[in-house]
N, C-alpha and C. Protein backbone atom coordinates (compact mmCIF):
# COMPACT_ATOMS: atom_id res chain seq x y z
N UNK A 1 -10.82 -30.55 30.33
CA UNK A 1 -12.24 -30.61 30.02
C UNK A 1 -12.65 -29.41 29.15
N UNK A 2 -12.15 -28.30 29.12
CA UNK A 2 -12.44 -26.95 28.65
C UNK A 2 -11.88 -27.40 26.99
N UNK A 3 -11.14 -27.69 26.96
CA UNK A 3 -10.25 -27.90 25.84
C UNK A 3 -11.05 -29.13 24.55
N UNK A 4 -11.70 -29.97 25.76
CA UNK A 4 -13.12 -30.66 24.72
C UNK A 4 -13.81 -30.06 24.61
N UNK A 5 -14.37 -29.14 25.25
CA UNK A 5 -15.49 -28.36 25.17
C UNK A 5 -15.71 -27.71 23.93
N UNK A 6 -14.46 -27.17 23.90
CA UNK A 6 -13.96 -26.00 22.72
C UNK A 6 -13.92 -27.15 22.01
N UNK A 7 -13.12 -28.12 21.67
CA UNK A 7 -13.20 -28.41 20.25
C UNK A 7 -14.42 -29.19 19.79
N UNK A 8 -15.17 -29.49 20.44
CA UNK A 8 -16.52 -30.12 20.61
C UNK A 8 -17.36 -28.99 19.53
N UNK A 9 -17.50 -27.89 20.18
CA UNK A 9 -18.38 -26.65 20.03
C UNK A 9 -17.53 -26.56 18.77
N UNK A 10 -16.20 -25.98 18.00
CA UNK A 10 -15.75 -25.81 16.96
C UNK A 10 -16.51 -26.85 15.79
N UNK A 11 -16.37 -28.32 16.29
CA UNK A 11 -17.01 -29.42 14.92
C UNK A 11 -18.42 -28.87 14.73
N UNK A 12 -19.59 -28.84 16.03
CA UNK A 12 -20.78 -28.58 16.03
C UNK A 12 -21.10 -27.21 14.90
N UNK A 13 -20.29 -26.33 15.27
CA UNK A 13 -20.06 -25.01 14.49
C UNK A 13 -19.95 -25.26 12.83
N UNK A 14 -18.76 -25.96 12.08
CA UNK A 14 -18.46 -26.31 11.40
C UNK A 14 -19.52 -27.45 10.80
N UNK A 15 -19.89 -27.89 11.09
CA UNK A 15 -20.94 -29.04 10.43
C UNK A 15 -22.44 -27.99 10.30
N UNK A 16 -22.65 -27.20 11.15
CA UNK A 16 -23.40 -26.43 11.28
C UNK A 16 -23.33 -25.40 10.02
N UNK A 17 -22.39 -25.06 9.97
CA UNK A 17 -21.87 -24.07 8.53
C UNK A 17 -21.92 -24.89 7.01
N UNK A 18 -21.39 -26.07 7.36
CA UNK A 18 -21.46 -27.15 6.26
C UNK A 18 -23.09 -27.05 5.89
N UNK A 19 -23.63 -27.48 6.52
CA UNK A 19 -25.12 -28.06 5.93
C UNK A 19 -25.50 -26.31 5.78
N UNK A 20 -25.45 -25.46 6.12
CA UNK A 20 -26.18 -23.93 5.40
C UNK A 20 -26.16 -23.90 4.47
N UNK A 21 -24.53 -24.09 4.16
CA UNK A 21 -24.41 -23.69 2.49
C UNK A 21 -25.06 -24.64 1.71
N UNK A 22 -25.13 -25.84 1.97
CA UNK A 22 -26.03 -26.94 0.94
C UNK A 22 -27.52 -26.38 1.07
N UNK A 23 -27.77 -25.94 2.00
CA UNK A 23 -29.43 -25.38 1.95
C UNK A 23 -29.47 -24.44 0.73
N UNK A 24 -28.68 -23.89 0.86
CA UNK A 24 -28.42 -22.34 -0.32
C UNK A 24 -28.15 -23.07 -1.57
N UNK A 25 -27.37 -23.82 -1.65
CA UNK A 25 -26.73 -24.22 -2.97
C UNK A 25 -28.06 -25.12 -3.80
N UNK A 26 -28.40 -25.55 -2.93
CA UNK A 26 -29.62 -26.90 -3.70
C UNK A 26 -30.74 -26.10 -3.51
N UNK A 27 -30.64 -24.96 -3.58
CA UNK A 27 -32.30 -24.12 -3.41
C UNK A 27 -33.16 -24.01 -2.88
N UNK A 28 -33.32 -24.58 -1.63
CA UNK A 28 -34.07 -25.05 -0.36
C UNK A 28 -34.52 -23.72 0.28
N UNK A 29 -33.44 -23.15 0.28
CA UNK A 29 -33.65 -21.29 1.09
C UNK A 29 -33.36 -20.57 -0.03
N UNK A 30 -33.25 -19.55 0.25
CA UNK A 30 -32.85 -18.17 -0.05
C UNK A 30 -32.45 -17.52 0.60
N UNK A 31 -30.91 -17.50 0.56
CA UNK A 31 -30.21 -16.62 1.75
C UNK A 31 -30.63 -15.32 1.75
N UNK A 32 -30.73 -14.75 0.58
CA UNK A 32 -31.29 -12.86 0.54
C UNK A 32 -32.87 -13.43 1.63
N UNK A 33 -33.62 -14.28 1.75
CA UNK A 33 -34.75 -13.69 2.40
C UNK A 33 -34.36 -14.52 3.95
N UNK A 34 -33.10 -14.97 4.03
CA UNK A 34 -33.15 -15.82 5.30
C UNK A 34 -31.90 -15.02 5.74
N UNK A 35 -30.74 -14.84 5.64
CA UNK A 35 -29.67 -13.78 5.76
C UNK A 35 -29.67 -12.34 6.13
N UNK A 36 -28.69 -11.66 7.06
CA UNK A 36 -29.19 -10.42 7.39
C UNK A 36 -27.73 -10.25 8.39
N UNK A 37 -26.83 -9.29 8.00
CA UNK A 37 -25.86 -9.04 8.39
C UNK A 37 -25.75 -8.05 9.06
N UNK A 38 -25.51 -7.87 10.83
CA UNK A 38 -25.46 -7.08 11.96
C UNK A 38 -24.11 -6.27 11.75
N UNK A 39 -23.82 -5.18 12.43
CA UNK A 39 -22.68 -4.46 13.18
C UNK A 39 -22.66 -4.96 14.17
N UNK A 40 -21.26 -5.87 15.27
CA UNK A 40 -21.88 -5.79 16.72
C UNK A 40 -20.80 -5.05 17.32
N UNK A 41 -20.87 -4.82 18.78
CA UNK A 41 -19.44 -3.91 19.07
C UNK A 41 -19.36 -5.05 20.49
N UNK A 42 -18.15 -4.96 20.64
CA UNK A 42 -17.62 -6.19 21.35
C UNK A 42 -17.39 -5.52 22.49
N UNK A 43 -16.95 -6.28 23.62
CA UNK A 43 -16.83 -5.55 25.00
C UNK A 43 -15.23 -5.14 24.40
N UNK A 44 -14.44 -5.19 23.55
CA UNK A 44 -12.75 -4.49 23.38
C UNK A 44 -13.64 -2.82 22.64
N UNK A 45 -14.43 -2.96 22.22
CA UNK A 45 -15.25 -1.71 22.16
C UNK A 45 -14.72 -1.63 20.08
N UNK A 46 -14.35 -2.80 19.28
CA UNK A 46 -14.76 -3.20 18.10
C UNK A 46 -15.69 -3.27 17.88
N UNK A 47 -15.95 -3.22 16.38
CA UNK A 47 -17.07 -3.41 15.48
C UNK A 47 -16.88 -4.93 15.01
N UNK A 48 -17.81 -5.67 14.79
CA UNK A 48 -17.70 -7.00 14.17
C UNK A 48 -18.54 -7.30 13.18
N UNK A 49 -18.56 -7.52 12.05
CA UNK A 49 -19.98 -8.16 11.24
C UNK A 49 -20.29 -9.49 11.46
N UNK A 50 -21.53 -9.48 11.78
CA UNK A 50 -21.86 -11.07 12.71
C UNK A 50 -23.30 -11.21 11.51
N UNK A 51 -23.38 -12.46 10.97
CA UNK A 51 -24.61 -12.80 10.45
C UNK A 51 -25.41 -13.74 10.96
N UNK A 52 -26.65 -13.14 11.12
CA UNK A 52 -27.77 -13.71 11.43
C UNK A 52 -28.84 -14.21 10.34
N UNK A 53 -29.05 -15.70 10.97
CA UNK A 53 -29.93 -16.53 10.08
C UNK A 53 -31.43 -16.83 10.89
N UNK A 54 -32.41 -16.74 9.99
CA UNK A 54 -33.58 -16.68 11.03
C UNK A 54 -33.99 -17.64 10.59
């Protein structure tokens, strides 16, 4: 069951990423005013760049 879960959540993710970039590409947004790229630090005590879309 875990193993659908995950690949469930991976397509959702991926289709999710798919349609952003068409927002951007066909001019709908503007990633510079909708885009905004974090530092995060992970519990392994890494840095990650994680982007946030508002």
């Amino acid at each position: 069951m875990d193993k659908l879960n995950m690949q469930t959540t991976n397509i959702v993710d991926e289709n999710i990423k798919h349609i952003g970039e068409h927002i951007f590409e066909e001019g709908v947004l503007e990633r510079e005013l909708v885009v905004r790229k974090f530092r995060t630090t992970a519990a392994d005590g890494k840095l990650y760049l994680t982007t946030f879309y508002r």
